[in-house]
C-alpha atoms as a PDB file:
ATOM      1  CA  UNK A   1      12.369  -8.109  -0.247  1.00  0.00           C
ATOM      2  CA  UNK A   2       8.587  -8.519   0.357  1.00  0.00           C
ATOM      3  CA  UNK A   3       5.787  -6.302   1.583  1.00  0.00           C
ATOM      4  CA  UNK A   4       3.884  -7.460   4.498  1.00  0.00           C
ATOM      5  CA  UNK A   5       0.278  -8.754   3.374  1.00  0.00           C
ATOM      6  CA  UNK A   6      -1.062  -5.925   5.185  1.00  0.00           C
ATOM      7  CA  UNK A   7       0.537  -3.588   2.547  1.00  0.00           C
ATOM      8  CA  UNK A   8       0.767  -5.339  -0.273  1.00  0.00           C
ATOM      9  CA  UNK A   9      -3.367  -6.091  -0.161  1.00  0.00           C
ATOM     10  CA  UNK A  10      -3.602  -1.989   0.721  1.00  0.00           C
ATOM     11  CA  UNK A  11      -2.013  -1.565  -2.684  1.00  0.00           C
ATOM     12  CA  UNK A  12      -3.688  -3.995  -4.391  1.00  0.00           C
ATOM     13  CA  UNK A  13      -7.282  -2.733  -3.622  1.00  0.00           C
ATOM     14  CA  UNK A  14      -6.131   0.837  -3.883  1.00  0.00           C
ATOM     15  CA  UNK A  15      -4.221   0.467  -7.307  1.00  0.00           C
ATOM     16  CA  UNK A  16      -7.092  -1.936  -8.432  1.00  0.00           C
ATOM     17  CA  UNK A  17      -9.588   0.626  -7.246  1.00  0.00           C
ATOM     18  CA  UNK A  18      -7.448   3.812  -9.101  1.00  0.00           C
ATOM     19  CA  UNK A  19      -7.901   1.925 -12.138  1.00  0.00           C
ATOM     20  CA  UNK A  20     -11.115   3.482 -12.284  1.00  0.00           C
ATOM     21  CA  UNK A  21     -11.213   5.970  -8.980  1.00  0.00           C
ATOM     22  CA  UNK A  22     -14.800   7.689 -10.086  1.00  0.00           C
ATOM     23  CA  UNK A  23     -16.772   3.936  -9.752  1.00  0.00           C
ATOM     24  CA  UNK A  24     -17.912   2.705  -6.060  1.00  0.00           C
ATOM     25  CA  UNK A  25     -16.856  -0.575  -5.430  1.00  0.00           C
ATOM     26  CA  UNK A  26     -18.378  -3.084  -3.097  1.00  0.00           C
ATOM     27  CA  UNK A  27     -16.780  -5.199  -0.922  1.00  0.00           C
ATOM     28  CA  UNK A  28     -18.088  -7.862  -2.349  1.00  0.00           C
ATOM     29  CA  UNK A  29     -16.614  -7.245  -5.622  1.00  0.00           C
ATOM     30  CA  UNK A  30     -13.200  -6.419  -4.335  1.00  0.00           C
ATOM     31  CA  UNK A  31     -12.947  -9.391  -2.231  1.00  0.00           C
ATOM     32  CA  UNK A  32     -14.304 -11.640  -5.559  1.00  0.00           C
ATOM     33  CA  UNK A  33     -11.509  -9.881  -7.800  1.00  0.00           C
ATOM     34  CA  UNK A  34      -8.652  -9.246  -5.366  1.00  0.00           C
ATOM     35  CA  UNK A  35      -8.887 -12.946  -3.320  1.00  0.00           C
ATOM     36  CA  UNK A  36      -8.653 -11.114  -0.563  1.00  0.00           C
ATOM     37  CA  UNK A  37     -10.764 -12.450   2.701  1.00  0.00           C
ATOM     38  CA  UNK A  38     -13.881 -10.605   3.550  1.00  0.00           C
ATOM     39  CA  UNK A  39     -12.899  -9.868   6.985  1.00  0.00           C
ATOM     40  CA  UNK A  40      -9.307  -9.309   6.293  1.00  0.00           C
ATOM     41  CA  UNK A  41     -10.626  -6.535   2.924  1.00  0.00           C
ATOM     42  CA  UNK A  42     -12.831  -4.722   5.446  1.00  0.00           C
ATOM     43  CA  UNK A  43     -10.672  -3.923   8.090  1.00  0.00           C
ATOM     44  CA  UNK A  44      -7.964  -2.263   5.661  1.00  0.00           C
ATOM     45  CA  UNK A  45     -10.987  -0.698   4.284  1.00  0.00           C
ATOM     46  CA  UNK A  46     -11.416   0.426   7.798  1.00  0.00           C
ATOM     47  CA  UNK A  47      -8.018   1.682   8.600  1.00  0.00           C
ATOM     48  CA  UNK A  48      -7.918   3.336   4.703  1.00  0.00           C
ATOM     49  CA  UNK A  49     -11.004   5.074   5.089  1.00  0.00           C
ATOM     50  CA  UNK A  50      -9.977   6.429   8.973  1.00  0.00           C
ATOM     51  CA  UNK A  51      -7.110   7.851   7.089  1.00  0.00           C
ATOM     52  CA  UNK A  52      -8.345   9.394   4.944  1.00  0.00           C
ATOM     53  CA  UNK A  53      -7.694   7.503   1.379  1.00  0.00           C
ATOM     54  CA  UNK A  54     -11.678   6.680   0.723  1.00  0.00           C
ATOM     55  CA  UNK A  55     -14.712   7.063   1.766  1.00  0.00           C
ATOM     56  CA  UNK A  56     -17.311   3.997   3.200  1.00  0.00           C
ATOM     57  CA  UNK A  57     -20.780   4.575   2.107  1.00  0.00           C
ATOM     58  CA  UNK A  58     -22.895   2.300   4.206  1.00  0.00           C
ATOM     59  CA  UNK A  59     -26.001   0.956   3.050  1.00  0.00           C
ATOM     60  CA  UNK A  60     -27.432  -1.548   0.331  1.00  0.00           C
ATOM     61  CA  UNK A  61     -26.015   0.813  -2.220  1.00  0.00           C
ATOM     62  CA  UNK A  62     -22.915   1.499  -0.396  1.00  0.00           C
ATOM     63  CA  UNK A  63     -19.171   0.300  -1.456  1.00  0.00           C
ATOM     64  CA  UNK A  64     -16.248   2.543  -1.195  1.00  0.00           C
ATOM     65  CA  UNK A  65     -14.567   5.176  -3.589  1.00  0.00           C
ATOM     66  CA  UNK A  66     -11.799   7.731  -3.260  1.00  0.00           C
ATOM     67  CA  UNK A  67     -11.402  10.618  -0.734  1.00  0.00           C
ATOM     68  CA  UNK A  68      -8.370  12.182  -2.394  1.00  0.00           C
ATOM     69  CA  UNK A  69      -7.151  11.815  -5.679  1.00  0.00           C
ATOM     70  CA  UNK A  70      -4.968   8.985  -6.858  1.00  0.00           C
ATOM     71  CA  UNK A  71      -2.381  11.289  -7.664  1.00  0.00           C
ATOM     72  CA  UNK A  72      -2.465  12.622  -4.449  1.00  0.00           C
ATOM     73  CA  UNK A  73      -1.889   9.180  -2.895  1.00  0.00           C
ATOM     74  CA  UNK A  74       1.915   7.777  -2.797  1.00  0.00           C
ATOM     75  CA  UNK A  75       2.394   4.182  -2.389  1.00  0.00           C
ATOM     76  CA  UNK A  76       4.715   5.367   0.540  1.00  0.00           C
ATOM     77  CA  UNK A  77       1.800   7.060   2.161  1.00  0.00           C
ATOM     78  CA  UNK A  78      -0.206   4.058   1.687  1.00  0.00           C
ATOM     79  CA  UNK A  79       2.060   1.518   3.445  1.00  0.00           C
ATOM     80  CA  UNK A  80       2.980   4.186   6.574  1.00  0.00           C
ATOM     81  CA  UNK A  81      -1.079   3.992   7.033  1.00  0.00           C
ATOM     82  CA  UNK A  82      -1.218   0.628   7.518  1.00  0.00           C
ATOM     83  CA  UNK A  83       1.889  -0.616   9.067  1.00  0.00           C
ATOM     84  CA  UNK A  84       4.305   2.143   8.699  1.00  0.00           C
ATOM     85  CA  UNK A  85       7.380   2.294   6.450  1.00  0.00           C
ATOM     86  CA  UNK A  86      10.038   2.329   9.017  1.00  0.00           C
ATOM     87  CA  UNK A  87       9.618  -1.670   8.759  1.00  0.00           C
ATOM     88  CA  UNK A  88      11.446  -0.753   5.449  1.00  0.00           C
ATOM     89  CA  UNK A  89      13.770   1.678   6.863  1.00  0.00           C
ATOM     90  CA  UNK A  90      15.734  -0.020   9.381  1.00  0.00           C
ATOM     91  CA  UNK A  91      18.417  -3.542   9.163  1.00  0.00           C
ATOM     92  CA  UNK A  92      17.628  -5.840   6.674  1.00  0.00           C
ATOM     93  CA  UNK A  93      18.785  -8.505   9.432  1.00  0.00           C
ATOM     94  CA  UNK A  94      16.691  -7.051  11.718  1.00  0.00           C
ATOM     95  CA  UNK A  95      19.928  -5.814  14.446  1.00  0.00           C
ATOM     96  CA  UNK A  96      18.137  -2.779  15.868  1.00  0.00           C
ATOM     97  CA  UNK A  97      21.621  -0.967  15.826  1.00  0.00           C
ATOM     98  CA  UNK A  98      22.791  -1.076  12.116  1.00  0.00           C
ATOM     99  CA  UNK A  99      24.449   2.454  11.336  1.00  0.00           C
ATOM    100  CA  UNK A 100      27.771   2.991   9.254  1.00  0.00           C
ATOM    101  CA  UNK A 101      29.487   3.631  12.468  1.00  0.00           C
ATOM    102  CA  UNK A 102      28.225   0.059  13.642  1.00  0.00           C
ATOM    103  CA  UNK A 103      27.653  -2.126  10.269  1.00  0.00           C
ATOM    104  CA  UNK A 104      25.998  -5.673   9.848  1.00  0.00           C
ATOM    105  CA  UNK A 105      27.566  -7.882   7.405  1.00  0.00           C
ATOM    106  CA  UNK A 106      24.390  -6.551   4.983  1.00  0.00           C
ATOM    107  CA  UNK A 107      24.700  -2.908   5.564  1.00  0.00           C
ATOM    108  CA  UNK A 108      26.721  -1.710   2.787  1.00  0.00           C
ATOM    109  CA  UNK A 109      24.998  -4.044   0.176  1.00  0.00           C
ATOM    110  CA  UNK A 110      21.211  -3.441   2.088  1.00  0.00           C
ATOM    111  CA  UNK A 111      21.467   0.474   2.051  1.00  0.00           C
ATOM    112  CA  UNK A 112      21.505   0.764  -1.580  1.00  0.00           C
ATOM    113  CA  UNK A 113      18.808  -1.014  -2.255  1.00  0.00           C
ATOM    114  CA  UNK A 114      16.567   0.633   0.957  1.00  0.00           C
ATOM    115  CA  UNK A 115      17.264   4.115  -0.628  1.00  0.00           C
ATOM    116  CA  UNK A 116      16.282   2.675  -4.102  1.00  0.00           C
ATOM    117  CA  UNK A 117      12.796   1.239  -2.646  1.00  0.00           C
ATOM    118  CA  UNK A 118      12.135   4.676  -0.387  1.00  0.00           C
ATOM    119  CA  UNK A 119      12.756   6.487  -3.494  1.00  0.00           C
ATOM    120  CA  UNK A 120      10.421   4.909  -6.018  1.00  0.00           C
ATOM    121  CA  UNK A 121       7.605   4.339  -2.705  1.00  0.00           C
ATOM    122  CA  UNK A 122       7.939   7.979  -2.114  1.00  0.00           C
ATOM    123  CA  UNK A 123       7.830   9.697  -5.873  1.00  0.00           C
ATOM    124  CA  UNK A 124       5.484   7.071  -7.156  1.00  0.00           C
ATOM    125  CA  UNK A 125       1.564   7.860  -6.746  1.00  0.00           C
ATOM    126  CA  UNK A 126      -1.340   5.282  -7.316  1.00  0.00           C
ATOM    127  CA  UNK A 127      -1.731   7.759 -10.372  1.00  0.00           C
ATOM    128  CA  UNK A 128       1.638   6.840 -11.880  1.00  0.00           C
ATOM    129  CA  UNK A 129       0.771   2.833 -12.040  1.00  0.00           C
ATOM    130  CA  UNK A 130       0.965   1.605 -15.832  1.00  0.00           C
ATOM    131  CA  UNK A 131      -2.692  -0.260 -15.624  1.00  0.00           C
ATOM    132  CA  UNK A 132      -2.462  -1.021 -19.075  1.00  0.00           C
ATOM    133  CA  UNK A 133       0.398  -3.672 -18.333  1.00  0.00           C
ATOM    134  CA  UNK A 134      -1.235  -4.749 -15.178  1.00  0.00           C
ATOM    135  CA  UNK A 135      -2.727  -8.429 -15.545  1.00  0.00           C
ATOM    136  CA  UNK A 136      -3.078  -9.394 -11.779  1.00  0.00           C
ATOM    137  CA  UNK A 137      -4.204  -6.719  -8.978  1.00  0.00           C
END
């Protein structure tokens, strides 16, 4: 399974940005680091910042930097902002009725794992993230 783009680059400027959540980081810089596009970086900046994840300081002098504490921030929290996580709740074939009483040929297999994934997205906070392993953001 894959995130969307639209999630995985939320996570990758917010984890990038937790690594050190007291600096205020340009959009310049986080579109250099990340490879991100400019336009496609500002409007998740946008959408974070409307939801209250950072703040946008406009200006020359401006960049972003957090609202809330990372640890305050769960990756599941992050992806519902942006896109919503009941693309990862429902059939992993994509049958909009997939229940126990009504099964896909996935179901039993896909369920597992979809609890697995809600679990760790849900308990896990941009706090939690081992940046001392990270190599790529």
């Amino acid at each position: 399974m894959k995130l969307t783009n639209t999630s995985e680059y939320a996570l990758r400027i917010l984890t990038y940005m937790a690594k050190d959540p007291a600096q205020l980081y340009s959009a310049k810089s986080l579109v250099e680091k990340l490879n991100i596009s400019d336009k496609y970086l500002r409007r998740l900046m946008t959408t974070l910042s409307k939801q209250g994840f950072i703040y946008s300081i406009q200006g020359r002098e401006g960049g972003y930097s957090f609202r809330k504490e990372p640890s305050e921030i769960r990756l599941a929290d992050v992806v519902d902002a942006v896109e919503g996580m009941d693309t990862y709740a429902g059939c992993v074939l994509g049958f909009e009725e997939c229940s126990c009483e009504n099964p896909c040929v996935m179901h039993a297999t896909w369920i597992k794992v979809r609890e697995e994934f809600l679990s760790v997205f849900t308990n896990t906070t941009l706090a939690d993230i081992d940046f001392e392993q990270a190599k790529r953001y």
